[in-house]
Every structure is written in structure tokens, then in C-alpha cells.
N, C-alpha and C. Protein backbone atom coordinates (compact mmCIF):
# COMPACT_ATOMS: atom_id res chain seq x y z
N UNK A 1 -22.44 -29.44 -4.93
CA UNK A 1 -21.63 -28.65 -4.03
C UNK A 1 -21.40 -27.27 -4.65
N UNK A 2 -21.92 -26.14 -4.50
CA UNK A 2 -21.68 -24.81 -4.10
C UNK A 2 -20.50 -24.14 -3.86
N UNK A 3 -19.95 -23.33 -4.73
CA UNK A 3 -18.62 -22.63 -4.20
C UNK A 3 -18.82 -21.35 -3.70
N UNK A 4 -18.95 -21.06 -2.68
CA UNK A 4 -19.25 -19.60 -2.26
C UNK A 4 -18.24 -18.75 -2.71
N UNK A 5 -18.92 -17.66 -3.17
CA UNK A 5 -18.00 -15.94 -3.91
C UNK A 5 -17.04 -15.66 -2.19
N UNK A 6 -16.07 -15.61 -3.16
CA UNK A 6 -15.11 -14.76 -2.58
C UNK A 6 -15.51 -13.26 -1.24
N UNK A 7 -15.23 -13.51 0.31
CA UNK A 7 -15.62 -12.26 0.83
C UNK A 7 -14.54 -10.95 0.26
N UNK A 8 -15.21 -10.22 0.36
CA UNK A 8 -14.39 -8.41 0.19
C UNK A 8 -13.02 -8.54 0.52
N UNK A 9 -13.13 -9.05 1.72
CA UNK A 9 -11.28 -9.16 2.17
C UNK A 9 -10.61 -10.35 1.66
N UNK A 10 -11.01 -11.18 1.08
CA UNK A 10 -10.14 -12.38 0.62
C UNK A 10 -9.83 -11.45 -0.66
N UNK A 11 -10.94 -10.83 -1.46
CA UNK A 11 -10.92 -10.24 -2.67
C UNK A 11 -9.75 -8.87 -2.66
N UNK A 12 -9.84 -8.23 -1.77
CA UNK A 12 -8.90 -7.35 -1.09
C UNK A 12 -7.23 -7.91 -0.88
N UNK A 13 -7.43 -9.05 -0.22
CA UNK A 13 -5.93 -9.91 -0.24
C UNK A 13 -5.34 -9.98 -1.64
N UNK A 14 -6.41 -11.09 -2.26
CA UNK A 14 -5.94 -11.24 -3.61
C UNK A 14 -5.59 -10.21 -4.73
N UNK A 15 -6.13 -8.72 -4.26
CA UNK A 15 -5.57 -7.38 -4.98
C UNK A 15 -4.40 -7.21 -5.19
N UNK A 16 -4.19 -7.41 -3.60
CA UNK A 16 -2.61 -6.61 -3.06
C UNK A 16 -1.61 -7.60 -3.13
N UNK A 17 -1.81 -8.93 -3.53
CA UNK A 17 -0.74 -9.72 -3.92
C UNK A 17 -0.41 -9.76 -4.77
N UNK A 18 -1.67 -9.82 -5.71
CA UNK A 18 -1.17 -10.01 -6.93
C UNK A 18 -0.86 -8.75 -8.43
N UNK A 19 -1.32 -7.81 -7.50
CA UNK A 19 -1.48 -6.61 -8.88
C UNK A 19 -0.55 -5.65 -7.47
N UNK A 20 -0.92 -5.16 -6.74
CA UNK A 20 -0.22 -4.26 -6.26
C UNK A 20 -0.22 -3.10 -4.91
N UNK A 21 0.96 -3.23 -3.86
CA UNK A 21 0.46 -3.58 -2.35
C UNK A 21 -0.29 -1.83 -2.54
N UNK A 22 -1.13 -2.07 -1.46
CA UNK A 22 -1.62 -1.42 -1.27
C UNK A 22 -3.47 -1.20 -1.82
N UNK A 23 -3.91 -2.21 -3.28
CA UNK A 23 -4.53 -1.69 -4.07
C UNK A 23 -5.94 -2.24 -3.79
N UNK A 24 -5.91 -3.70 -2.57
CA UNK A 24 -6.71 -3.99 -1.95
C UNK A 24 -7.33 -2.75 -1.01
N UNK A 25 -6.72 -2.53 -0.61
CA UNK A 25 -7.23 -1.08 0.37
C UNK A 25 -8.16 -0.33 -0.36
N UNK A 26 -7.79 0.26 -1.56
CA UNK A 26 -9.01 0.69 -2.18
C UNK A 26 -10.62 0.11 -2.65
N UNK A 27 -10.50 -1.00 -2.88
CA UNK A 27 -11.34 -2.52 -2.83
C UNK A 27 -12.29 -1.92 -1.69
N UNK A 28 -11.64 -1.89 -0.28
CA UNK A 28 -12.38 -2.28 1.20
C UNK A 28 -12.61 -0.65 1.62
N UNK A 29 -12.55 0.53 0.63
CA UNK A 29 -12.95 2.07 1.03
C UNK A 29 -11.90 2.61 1.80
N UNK A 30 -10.55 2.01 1.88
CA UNK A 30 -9.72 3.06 2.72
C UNK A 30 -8.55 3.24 1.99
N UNK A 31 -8.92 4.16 1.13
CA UNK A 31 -8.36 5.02 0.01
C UNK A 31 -6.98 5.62 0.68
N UNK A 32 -6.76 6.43 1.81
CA UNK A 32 -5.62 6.80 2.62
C UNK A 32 -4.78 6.01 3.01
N UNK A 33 -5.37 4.43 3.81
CA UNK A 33 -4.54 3.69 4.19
C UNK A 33 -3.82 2.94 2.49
N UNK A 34 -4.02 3.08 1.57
CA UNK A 34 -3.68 2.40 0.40
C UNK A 34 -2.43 2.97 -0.27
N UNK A 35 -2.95 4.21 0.20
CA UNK A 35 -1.76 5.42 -0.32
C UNK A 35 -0.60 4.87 0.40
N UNK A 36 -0.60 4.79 1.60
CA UNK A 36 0.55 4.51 2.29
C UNK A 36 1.29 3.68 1.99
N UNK A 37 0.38 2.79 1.56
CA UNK A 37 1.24 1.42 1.06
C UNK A 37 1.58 1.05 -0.49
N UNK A 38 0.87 2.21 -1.53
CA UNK A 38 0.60 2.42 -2.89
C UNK A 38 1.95 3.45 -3.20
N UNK A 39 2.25 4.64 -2.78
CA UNK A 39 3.35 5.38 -3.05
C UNK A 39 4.42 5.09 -3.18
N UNK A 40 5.10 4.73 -1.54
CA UNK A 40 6.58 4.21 -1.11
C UNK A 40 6.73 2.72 -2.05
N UNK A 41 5.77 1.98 -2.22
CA UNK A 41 5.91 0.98 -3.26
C UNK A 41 6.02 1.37 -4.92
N UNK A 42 5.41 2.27 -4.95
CA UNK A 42 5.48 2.28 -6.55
C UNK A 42 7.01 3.28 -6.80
N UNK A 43 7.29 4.42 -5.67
CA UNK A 43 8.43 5.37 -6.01
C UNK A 43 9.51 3.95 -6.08
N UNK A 44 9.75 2.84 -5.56
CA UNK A 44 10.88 2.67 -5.22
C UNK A 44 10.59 1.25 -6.13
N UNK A 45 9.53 0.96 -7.13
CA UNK A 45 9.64 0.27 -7.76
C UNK A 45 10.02 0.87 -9.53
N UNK A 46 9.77 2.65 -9.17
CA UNK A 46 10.08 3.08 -10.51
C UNK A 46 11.89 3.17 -10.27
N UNK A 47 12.36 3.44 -9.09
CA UNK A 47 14.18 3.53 -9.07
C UNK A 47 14.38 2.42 -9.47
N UNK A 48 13.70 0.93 -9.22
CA UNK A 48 14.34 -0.21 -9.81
C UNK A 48 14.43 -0.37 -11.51
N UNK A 49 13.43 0.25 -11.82
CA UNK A 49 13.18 0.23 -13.27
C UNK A 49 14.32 0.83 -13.79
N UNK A 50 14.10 2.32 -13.15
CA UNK A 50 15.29 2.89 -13.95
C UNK A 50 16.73 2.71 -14.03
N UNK A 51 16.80 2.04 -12.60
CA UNK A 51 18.36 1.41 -12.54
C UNK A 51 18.86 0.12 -13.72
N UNK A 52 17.16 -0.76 -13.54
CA UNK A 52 17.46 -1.39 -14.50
C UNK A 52 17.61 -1.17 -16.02
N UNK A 53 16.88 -0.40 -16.21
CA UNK A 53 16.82 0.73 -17.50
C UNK A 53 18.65 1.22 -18.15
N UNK A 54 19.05 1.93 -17.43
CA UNK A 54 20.21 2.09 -16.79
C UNK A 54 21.32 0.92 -17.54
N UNK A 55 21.54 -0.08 -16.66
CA UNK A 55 21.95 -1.16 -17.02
C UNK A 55 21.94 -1.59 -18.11
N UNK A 56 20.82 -1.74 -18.84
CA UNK A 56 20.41 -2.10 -20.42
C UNK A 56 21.13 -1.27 -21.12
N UNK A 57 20.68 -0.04 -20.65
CA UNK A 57 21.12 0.50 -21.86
C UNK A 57 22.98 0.92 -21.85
N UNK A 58 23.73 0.44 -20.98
CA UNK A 58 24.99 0.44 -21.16
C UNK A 58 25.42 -1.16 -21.93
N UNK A 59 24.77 -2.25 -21.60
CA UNK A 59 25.01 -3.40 -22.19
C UNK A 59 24.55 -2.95 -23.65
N UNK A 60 23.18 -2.51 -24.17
CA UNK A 60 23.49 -2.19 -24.75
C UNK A 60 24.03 -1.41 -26.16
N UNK A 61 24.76 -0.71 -25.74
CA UNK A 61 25.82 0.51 -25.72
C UNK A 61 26.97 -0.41 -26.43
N UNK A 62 27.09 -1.29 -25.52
CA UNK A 62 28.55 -2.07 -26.16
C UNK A 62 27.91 -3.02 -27.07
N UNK A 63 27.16 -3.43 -26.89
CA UNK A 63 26.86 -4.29 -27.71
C UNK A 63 26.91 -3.86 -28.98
N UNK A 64 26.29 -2.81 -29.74
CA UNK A 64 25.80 -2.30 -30.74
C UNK A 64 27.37 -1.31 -30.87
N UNK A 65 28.35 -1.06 -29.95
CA UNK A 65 29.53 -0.40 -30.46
C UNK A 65 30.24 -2.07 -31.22
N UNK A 66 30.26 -3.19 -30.57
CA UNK A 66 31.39 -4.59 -31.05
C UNK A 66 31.92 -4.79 -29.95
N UNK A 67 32.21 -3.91 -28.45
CA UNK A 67 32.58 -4.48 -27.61
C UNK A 67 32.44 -5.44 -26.89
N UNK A 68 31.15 -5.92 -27.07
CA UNK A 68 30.45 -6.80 -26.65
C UNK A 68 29.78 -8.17 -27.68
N UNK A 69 30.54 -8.94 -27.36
CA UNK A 69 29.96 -9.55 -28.79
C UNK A 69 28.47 -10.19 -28.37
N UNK A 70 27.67 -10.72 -29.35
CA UNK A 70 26.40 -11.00 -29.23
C UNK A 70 26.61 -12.43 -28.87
N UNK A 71 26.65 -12.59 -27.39
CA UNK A 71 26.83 -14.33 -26.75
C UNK A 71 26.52 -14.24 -25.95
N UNK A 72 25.05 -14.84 -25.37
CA UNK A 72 24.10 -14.68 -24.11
C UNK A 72 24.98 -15.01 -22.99
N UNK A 73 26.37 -15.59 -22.79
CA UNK A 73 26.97 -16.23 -21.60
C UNK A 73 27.91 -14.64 -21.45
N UNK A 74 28.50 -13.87 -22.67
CA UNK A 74 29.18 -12.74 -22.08
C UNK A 74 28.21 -12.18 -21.94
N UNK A 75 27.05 -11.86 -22.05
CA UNK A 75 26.15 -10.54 -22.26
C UNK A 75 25.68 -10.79 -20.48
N UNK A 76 25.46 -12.26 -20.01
CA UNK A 76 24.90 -12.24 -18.54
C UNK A 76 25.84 -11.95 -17.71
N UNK A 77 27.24 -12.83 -17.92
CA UNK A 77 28.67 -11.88 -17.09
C UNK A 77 28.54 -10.71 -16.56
N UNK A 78 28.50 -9.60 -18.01
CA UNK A 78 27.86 -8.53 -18.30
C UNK A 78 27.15 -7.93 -16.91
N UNK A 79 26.12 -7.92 -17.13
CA UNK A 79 25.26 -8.00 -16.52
C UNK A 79 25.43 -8.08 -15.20
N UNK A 80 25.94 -9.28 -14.64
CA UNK A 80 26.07 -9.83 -13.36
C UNK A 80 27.54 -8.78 -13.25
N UNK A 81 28.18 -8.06 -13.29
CA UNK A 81 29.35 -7.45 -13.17
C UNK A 81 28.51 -5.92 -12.54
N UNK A 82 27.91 -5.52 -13.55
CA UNK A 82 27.17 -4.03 -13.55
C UNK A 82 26.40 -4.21 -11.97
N UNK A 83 25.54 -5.63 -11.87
CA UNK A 83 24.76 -5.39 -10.82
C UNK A 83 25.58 -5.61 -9.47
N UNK A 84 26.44 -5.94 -9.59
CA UNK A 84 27.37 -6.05 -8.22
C UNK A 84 27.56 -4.51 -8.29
N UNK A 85 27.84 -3.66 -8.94
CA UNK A 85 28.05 -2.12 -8.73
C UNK A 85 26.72 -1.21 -8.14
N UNK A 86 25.61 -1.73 -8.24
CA UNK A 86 24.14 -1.14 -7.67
C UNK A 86 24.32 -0.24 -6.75
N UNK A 87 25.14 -0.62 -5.23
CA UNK A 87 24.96 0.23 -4.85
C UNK A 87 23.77 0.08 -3.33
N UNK A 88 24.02 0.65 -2.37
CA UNK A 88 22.78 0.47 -1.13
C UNK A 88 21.45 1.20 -1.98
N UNK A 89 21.20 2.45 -2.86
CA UNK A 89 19.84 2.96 -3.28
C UNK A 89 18.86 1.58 -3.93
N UNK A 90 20.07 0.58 -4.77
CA UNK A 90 18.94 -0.35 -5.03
C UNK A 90 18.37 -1.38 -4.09
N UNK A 91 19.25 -1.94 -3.27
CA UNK A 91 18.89 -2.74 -1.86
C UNK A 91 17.61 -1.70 -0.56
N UNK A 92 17.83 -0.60 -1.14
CA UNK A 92 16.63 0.21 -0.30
C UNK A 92 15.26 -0.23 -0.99
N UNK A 93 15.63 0.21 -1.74
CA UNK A 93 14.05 0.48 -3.25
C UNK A 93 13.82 -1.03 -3.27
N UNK A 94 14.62 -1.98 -3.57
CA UNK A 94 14.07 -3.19 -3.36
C UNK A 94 12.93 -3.70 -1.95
N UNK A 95 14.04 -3.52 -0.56
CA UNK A 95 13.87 -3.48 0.29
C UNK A 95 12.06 -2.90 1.04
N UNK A 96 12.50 -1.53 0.17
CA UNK A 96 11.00 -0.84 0.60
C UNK A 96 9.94 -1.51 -0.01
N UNK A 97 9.91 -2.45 -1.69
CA UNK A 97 9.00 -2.80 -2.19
C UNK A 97 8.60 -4.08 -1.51
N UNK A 98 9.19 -5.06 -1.13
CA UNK A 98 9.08 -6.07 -0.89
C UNK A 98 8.16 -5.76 0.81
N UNK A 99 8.91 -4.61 1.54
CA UNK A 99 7.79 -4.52 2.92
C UNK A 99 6.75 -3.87 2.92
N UNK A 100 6.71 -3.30 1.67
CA UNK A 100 5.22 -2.49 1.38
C UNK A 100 4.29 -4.00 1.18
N UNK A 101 4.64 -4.40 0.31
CA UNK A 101 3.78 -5.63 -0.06
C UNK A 101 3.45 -6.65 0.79
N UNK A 102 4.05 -7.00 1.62
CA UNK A 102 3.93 -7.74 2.78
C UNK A 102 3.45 -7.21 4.11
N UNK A 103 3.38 -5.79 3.94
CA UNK A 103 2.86 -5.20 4.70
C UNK A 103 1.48 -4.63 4.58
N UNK A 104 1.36 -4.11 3.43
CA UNK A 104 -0.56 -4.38 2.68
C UNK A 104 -0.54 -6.04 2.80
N UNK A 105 -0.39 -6.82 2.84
CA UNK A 105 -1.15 -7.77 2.62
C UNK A 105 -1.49 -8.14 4.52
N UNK A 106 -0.38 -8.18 5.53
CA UNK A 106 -0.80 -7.82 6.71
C UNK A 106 -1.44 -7.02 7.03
N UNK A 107 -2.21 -5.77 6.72
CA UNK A 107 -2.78 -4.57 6.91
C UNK A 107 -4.17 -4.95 6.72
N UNK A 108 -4.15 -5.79 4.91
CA UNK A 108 -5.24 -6.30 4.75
C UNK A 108 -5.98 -7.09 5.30
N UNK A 109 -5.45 -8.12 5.94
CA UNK A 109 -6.01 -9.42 6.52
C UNK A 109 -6.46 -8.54 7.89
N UNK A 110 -5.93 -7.65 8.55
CA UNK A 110 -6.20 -7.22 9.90
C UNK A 110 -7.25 -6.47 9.82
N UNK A 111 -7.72 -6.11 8.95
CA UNK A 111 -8.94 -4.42 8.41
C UNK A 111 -10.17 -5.08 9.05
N UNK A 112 -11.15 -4.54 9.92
CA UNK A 112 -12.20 -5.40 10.20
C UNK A 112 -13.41 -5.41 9.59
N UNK A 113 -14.20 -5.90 8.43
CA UNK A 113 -15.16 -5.80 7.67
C UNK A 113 -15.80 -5.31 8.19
């Protein structure tokens, strides 16, 4: 029994799921339509970084002042306190990444070989 290779667009699917929306598009030659879905995903996956970035580095901040003592159960408190403060910019940037990706991967499956 024979396993047949992967077509372009399954290979295309499996791009944009797993590495990053949009990146199948380049795979199948439509470099423009990729952008669309490659930009608004990556800008609003670098605000998450940095928010999370952000975060770290105030935990820690205390940590390394003594305010914070070194105990993974206060340090996640921590944590879980700061991210209730986020804010609607991170529920966007989230928001936008998650429909970029689901949206290249619908984009993809629809492209007609």
C-alpha cells in the first residue's frame, strides 16, 4: 500500500496551521493574499509579546527587589492579578490573531488549484 505525497493545498493548509496564518499562501503563489493574513497576524502577535514582556518584567522587578518572594503559587497570583489589568488592546491583538489564522486556513482550503 502506497501513501500518496501530500497535494499543494493540503501542504498549504498544513503551513498556515502550523507555522503561521497566512504562510500557506505563499506555498500556492499568492504572495498578496498572504500578506493580508501574514501582517495583521504577526503586528498583533508582536503587542502580545510585548505586553507579555511587560508583565515579566514587573514580576520580575519585585522579585529580584524581595517583594516578591521566590514561591511559584505567589509568583502565579502575581501574574494572574497583572493579567486581569490587560486591558481591551490585548483582547483585540489576541482576537485579531486567532481570526487571521482561522481565516488563512479558510482562505486556504477555498484557493482553487
Amino acid at each position: 500500500m502506497s501513501v500518496s505525497p501530500l497535494s499543494k493545498r493540503h501542504q498549504a493548509l498544513l503551513l498556515s496551521a502550523l507555522v503561521f496564518p497566512g504562510s500557506g499562501h505563499f506555498l500556492l503563489g499568492r504572495k498578496t493574499r498572504g500578506c493580508l493574513f501574514l501582517v495583521p497576524a504577526l503586528v498583533a502577535l508582536l503587542l502580545v509579546l510585548r505586553q507579555i514582556m511587560a508583565r515579566l518584567d514587573q514580576v520580575m522587578a519585585q522579585i529580584d527587589s524581595g517583594a516578591l518572594p521566590l514561591d511559584v503559587q505567589l509568583i502565579m497570583e502575581k501574574v494572574e492579578r497583572l493579567s486581569a489589568n490587560d486591558g481591551p488592546a490585548m483582547t483585540v491583538a489576541v482576537g485579531v490573531l486567532v481570526a487571521c489564522w482561522i481565516g488563512s486556513l479558510i482562505d486556504t482550503w477555498l484557493i482553487k488549484p
